[in-house]
Protein backbone atom coordinates (compact mmCIF):
# COMPACT_ATOMS: atom_id res chain seq x y z
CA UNK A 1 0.46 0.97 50.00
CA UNK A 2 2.06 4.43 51.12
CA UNK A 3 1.95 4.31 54.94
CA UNK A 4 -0.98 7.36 56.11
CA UNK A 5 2.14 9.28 57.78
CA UNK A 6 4.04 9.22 54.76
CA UNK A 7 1.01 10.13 52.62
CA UNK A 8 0.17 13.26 55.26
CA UNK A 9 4.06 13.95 54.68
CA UNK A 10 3.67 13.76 50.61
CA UNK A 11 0.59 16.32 51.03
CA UNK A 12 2.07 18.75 53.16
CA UNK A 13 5.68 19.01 50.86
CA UNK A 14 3.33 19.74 47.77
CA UNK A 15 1.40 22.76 49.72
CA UNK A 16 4.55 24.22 50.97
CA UNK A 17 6.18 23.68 47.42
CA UNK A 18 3.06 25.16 45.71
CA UNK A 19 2.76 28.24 48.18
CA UNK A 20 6.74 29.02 47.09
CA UNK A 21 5.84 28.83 43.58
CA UNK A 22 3.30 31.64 44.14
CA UNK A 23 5.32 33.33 46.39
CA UNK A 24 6.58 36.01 44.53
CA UNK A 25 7.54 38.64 47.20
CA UNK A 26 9.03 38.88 50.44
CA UNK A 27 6.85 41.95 52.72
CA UNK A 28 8.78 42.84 56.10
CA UNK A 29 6.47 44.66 57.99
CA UNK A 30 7.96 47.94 60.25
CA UNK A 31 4.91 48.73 62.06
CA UNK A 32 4.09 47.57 65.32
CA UNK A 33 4.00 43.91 63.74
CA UNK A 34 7.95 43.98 63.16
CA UNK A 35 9.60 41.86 66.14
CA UNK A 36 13.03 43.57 65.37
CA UNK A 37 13.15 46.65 63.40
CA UNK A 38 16.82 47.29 64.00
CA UNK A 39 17.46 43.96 62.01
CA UNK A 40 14.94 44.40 59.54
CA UNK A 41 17.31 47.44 58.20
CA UNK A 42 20.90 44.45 58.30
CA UNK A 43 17.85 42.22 55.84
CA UNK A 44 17.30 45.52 53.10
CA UNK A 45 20.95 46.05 52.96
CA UNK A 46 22.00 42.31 53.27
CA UNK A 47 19.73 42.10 49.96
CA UNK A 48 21.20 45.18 48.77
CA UNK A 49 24.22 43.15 48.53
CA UNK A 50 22.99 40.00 46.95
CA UNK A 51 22.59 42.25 43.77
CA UNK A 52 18.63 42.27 44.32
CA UNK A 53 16.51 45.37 44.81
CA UNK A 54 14.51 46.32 47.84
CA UNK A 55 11.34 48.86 47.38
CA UNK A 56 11.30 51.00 50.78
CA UNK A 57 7.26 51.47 51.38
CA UNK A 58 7.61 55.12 52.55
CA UNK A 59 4.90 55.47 55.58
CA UNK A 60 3.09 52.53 54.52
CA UNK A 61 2.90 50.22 57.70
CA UNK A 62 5.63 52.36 59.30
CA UNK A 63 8.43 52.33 56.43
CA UNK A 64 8.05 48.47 55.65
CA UNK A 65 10.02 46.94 52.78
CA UNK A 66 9.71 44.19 50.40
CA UNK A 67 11.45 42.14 47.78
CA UNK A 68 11.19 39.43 45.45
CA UNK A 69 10.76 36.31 46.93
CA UNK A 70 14.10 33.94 47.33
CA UNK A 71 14.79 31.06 49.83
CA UNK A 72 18.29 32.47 50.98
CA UNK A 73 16.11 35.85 51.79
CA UNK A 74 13.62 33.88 53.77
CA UNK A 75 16.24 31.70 55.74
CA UNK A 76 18.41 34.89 56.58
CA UNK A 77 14.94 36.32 58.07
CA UNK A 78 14.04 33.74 59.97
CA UNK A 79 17.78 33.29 61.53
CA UNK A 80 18.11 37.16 62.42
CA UNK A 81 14.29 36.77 63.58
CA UNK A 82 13.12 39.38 61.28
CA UNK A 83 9.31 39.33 60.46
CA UNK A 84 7.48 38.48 57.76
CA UNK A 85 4.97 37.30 55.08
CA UNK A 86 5.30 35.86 52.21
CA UNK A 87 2.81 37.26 49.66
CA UNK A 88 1.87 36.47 46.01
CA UNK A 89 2.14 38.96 43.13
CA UNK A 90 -1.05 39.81 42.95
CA UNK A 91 -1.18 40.97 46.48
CA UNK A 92 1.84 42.53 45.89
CA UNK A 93 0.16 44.62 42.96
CA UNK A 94 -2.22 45.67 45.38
CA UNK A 95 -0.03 47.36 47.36
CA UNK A 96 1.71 48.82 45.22
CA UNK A 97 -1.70 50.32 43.60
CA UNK A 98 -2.69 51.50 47.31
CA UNK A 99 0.73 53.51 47.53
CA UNK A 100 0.09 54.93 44.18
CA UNK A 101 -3.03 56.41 45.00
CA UNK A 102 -3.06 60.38 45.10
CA UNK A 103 -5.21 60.44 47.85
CA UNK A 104 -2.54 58.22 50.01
CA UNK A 105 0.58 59.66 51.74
CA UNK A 106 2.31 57.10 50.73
CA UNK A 107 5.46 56.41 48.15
CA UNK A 108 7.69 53.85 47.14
CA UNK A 109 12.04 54.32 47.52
CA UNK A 110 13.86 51.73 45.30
CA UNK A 111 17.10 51.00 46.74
CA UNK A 112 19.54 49.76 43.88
CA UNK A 113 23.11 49.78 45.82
CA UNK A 114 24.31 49.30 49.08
CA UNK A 115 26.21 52.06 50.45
CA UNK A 116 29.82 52.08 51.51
CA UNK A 117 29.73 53.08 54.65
CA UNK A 118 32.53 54.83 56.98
CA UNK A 119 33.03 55.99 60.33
CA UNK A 120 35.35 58.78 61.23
CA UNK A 121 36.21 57.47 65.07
CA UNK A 122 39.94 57.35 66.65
CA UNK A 123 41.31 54.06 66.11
CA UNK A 124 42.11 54.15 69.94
CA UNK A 125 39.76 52.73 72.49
CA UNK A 126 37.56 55.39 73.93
CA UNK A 127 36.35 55.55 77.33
CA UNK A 128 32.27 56.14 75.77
CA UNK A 129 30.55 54.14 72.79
CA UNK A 130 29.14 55.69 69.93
CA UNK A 131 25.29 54.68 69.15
CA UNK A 132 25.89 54.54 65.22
CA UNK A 133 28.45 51.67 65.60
CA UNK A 134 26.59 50.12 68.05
CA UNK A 135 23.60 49.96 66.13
CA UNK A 136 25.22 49.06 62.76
CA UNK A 137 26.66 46.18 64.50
CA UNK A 138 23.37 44.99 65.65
CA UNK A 139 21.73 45.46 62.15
CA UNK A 140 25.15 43.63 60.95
CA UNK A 141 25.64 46.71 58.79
CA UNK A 142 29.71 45.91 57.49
CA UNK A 143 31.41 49.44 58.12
CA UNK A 144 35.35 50.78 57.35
CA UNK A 145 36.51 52.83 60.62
CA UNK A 146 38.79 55.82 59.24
CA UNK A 147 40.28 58.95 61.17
CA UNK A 148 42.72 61.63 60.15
CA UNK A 149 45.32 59.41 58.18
CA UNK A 150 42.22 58.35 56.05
CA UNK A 151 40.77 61.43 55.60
CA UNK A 152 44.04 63.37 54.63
CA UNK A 153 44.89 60.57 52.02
CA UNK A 154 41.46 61.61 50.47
CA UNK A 155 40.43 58.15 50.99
CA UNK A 156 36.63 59.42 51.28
CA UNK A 157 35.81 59.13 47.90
CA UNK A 158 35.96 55.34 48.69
CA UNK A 159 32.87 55.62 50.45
CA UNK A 160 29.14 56.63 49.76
CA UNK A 161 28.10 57.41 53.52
CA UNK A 162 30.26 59.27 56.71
CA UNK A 163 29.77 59.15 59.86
CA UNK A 164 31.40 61.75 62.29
CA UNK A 165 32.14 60.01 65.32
CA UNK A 166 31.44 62.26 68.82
CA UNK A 167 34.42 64.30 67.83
CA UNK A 168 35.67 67.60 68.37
CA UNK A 169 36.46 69.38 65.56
CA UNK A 170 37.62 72.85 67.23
CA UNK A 171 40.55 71.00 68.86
CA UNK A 172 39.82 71.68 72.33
CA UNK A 173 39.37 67.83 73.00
CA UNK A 174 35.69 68.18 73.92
CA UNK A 175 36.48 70.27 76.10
CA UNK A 176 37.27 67.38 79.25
CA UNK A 177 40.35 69.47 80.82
CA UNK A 178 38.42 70.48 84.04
CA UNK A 179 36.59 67.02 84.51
CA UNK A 180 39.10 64.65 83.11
CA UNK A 181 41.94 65.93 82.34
CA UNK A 182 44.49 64.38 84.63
CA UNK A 183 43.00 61.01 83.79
CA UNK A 184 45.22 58.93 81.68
CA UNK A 185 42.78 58.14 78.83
CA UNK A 186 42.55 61.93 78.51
CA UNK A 187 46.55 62.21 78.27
CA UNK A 188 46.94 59.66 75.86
CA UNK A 189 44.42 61.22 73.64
CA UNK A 190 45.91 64.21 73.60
CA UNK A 191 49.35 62.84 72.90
CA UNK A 192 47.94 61.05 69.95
CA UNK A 193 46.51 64.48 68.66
CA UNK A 194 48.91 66.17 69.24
CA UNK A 195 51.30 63.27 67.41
CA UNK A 196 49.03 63.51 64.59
CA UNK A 197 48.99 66.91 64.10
CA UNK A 198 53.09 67.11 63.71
CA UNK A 199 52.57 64.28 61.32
CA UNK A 200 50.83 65.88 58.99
CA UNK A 201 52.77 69.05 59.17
CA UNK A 202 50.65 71.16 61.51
CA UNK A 203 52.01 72.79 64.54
CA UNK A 204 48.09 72.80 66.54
CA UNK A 205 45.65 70.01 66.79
CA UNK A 206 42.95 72.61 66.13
CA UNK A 207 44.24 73.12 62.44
CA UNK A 208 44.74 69.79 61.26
CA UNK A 209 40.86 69.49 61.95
CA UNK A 210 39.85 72.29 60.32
CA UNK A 211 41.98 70.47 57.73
CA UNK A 212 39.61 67.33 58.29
CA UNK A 213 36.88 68.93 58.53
CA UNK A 214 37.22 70.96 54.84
CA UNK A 215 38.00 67.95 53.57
CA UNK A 216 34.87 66.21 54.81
CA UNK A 217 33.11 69.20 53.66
CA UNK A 218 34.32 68.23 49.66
CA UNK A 219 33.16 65.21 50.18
CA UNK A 220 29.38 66.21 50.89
CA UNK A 221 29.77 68.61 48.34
CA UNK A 222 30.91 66.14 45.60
CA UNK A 223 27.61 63.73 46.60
CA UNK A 224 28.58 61.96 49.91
CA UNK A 225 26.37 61.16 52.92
CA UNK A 226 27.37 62.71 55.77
CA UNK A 227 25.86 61.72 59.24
CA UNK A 228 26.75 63.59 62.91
CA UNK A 229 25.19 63.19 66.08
CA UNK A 230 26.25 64.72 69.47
CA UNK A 231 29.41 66.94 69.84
CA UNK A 232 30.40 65.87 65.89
CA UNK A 233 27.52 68.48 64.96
CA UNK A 234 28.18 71.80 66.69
CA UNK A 235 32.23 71.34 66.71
CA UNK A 236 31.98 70.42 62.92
CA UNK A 237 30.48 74.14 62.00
CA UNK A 238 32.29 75.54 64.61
CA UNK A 239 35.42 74.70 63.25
CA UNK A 240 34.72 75.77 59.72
CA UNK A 241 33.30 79.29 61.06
CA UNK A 242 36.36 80.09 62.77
CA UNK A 243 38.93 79.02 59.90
CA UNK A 244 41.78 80.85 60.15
CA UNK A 245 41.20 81.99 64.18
CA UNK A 246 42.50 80.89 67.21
CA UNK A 247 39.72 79.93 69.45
CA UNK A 248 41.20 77.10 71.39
CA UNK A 249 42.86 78.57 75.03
CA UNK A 250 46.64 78.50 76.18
CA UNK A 251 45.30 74.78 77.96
CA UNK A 252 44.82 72.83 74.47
CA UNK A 253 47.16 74.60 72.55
CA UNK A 254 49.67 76.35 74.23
CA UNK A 255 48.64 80.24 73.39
CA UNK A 256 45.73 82.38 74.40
CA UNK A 257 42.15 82.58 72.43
CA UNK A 258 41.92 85.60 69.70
CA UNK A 259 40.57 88.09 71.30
CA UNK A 260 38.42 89.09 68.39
CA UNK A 261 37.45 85.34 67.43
CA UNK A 262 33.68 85.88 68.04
CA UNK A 263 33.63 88.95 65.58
CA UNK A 264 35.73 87.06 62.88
CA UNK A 265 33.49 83.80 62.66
CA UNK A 266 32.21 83.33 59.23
CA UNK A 267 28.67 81.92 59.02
CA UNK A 268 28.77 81.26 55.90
CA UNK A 269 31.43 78.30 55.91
CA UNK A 270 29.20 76.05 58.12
CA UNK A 271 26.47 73.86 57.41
CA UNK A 272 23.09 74.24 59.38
CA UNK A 273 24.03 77.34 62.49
CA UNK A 274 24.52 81.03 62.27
CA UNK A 275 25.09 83.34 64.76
CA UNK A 276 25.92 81.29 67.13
CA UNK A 277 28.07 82.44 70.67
CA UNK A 278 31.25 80.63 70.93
CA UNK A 279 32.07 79.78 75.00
CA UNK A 280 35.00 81.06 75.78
CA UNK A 281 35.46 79.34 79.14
CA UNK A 282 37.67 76.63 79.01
CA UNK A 283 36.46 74.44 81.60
CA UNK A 284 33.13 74.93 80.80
CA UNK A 285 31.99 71.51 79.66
CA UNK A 286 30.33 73.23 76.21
CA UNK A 287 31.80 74.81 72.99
CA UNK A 288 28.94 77.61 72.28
CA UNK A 289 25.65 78.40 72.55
CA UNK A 290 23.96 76.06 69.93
CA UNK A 291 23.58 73.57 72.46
CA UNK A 292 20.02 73.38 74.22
CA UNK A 293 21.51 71.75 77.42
CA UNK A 294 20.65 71.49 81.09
CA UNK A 295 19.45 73.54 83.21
CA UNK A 296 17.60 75.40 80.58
CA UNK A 297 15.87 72.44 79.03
CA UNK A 298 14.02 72.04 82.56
CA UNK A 299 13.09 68.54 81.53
CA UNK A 300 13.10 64.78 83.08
CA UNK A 301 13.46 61.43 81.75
CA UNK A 302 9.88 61.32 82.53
CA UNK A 303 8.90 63.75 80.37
CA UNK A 304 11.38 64.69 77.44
CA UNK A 305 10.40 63.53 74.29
CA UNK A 306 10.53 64.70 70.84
CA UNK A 307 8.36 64.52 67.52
CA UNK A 308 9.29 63.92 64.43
CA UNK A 309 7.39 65.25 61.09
CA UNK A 310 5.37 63.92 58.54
CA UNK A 311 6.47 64.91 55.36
CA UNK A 312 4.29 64.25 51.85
CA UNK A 313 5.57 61.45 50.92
CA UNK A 314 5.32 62.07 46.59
CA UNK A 315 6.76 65.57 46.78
CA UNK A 316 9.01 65.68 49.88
CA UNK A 317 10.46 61.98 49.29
CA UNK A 318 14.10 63.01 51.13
CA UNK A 319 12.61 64.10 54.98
CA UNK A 320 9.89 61.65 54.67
CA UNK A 321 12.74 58.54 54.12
CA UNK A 322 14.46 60.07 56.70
CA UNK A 323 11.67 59.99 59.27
CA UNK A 324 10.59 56.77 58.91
CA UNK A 325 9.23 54.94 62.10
CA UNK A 326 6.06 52.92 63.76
CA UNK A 327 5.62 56.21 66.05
CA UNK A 328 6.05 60.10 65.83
CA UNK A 329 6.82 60.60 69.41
CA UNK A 330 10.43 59.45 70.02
CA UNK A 331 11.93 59.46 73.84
CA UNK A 332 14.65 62.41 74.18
CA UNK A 333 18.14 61.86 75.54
CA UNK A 334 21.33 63.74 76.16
CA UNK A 335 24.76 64.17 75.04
CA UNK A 336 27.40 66.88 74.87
CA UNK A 337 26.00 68.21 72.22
CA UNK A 338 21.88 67.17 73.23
CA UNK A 339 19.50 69.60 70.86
CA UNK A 340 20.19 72.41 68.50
CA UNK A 341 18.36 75.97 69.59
CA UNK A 342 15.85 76.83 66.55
CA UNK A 343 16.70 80.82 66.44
CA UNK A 344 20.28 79.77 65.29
CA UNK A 345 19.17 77.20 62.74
CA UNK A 346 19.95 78.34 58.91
CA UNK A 347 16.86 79.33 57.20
CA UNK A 348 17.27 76.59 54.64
CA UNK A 349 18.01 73.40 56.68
CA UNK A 350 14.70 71.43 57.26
CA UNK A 351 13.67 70.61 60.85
CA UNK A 352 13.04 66.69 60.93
CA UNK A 353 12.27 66.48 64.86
CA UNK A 354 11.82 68.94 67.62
CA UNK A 355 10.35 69.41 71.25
CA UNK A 356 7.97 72.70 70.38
CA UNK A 357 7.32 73.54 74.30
CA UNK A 358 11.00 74.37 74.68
CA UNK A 359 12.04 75.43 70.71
CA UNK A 360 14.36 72.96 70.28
CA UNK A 361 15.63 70.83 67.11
CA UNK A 362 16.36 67.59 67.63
CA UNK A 363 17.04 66.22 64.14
CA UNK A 364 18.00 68.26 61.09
CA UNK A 365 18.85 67.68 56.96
CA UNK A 366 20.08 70.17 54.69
CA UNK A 367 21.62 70.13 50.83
CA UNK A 368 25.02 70.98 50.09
CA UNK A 369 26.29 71.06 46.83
CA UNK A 370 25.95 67.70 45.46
CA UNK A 371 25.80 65.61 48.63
CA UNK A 372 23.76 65.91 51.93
CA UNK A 373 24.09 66.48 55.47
CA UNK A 374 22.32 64.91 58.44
CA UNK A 375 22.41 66.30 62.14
CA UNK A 376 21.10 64.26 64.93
CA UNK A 377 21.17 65.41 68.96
CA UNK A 378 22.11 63.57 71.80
CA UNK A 379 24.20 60.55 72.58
CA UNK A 380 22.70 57.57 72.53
CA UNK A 381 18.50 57.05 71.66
CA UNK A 382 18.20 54.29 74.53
CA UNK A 383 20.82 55.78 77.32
CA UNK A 384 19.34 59.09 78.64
CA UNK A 385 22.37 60.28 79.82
CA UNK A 386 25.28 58.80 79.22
CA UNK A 387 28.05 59.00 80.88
CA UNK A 388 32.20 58.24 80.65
CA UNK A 389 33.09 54.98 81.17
CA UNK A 390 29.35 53.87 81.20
CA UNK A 391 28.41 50.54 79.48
CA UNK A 392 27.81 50.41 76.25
CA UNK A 393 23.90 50.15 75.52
CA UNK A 394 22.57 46.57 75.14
CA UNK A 395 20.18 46.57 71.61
CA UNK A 396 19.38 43.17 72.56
CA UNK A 397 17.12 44.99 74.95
CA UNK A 398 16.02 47.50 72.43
CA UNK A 399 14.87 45.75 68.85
CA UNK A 400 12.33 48.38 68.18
CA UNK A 401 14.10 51.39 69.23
CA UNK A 402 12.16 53.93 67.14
CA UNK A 403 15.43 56.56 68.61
CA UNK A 404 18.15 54.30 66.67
CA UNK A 405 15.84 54.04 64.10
CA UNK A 406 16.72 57.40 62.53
CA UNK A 407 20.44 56.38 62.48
CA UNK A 408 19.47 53.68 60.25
CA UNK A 409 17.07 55.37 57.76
CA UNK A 410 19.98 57.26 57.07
CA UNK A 411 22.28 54.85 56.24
CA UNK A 412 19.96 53.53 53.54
CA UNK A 413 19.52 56.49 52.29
CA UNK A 414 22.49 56.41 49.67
CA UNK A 415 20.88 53.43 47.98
CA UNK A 416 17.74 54.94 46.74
CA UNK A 417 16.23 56.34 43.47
CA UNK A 418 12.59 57.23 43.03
CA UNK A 419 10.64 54.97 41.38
CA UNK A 420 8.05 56.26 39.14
CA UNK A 421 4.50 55.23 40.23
CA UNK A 422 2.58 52.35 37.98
CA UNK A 423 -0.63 53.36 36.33
């Protein structure tokens, strides 16, 4: 006689075993249901991996995803404490017949291949984080760290997806003389600019990142990724706009400014600004006038905030992956480089995010040749303003940051195709 405990036992091993059988797919929800939507991203590409596809649910319950069902894919949920349900094929058919309806702005994003990912970041400790590492090493995103050596080797074409650390790209090293730059951290960066520079056979720091930054620009333009935030997106085009001018002062590199530089910029070299001012102060904390900083912002923590768009998902399927989130109304925040003024936006970049009341850009995309581009403002999406030597922000406390939530969208973005709707 099977003791009633053991019989109880029996009964509930069959259920469970039976549910799994008819458990054909794996649904993470990214709505207000998700418990950790940083992670959830670490899940699609840790599947992305395993050889397995992932179909990205563009706007449907806030960008969820889902996957055929496997027992490794439900234990690495439940030990990253990811959410989700476990749903049969038929309900998965009926989800997938709800995105495909006309009526619906909804689509579905098949990611195939995990991107290779990069980050173009000094292989020296600086004295500020950087919110895309931070946040890839929450998701447990794996990432290569490459700088100048890397980049000059042509190693790039190792890699699907770049991200610019918050470099400067004009050599003027961010421009930190008049607030930093007796302090040793800003001396040893300099030396090691300055060292890499000679090393590479240029006499300025200022050229070999125009060097950098051309090659960078081949690698968009032969299908890469690339990804900026902060003082990486300004300095980038600035640098390309004034190649073959001197606009660096006799402080960073030892001769005056051209005198002309403003008149010789070329526009067309850059990526997303034209017409932009260049600063010609060299203690002024700022490299030009692309930059929607304080005091003209004339907002608070309180009440800076930003909105993203809603793009149709079946005919504008790049913006709308891009914007994915469980709200349109993200929390602003500062950096060096905090929003981009709309009046010196090129004409064909599309605006992803923006405050309207003060005409400001938050979060742009554009095309360029084979690849594309990515510009995000500000710092870090969960520090308001962040300062040197400030500790790095704690994503422990912020699972469901809908600010670092951008970063990630776009680092999945190399892995999809567009699936053709079922009928």
């Amino acid at each position: 006689m099977v003791p009633l405990t053991m019989r109880f036992l029996l009964l509930f091993c069959l259920l469970t075993a039976g549910r799994a059988a008819f458990a054909n797919y794996i649904f993470i929800p990214m709505d207000g249901k998700q418990a950790d939507h940083l992670k959830a991203y670490g899940i699609a590409y840790w599947v992305l991996k395993k050889d397995t596809e992932v179909d990205w649910l563009l706007n449907y319950r806030g960008g969820s995803f889902m996957c055929k069902y496997h027992p490794l894919v439900q234990n690495e949920l439940v030990v990253r404490g990811v959410s989700y349900d476990i749903i049969s094929d038929a309900e998965a058919n009926q989800i997938l017949a709800e995105i495909a309806s006309p009526a619906l702005n909804y689509d579905i994003m098949k990611l195939e291949k995990y991107p290779k990912i990069a980050v173009y970041t000094p292989k020296s400790k600086q004295p500020w984080d950087d919110a895309v590492t931070l946040v890839l090493t929450y998701a447990e995103i794996p990432y290569d760290v490459v700088f100048d050596d890397e980049v000059m080797k042509g190693d790039l074409t190792k890699y699907d997806w770049l991200h610019l650390h918050h470099e400067d790209f004009t050599g003027q090293y961010g421009k930190f003389f008049g607030s930093f730059g007796n302090m040793p951290w800003y001396l040893e960066q300099q030396k090691e600019a300055e060292d890499m520079a000679r090393k590479h056979g240029f006499p300025k720091v200022s050229q070999l990142k125009l060097a950098v930054a051309k090659h960078i620009k081949e690698f968009v333009a032969s299908g890469g990724f690339l990804f900026a935030m902060c003082s990486a997106t300004d300095s980038f085009d600035i640098a390309v706009a004034a190649d073959g001018t001197d606009i660096c002062d006799r402080i960073y590199d030892g001769d005056p400014v051209d005198p002309h530089a403003q008149e010789k910029l070329n526009f067309d070299n850059t990526l997303a600004f034209t017409n932009f001012h260049l600063v010609r102060d060299p203690y002024q904390y700022e490299f030009s006038d692309i930059d929607n900083n304080a005091p003209e912002r004339g907002l608070r923590q309180d009440n800076d905030y930003f909105n993203i768009f809603e793009f149709s998902a079946k005919w504008d399927p790049i913006p709308t992956m891009l914007t994915q989130n469980h709200t349109k109304v993200i929390k602003g925040f500062y950096g060096q480089t905090t929003g981009f003024k709309k009046n010196l936006i090129k004409s064909d970049v599309v605006i992803m995010g923006e405050n309207k009341e003060i005409n400001e850009a938050k979060y742009l995309h554009g095309v360029f040749g084979k690849g594309f581009w990515t510009y995000y403002g500000g710092h870090d999406p969960e520090d308001y303003q962040h300062t040197v030597y400030e500790d790095p922000t704690d994503l422990n406390l912020h699972p469901n940051s809908p600010g670092f939530r951008l970063i990630l969208n776009n680092v999945l973005f190399p892995a999809a195709k567009k699936k053709k709707q079922k009928t």
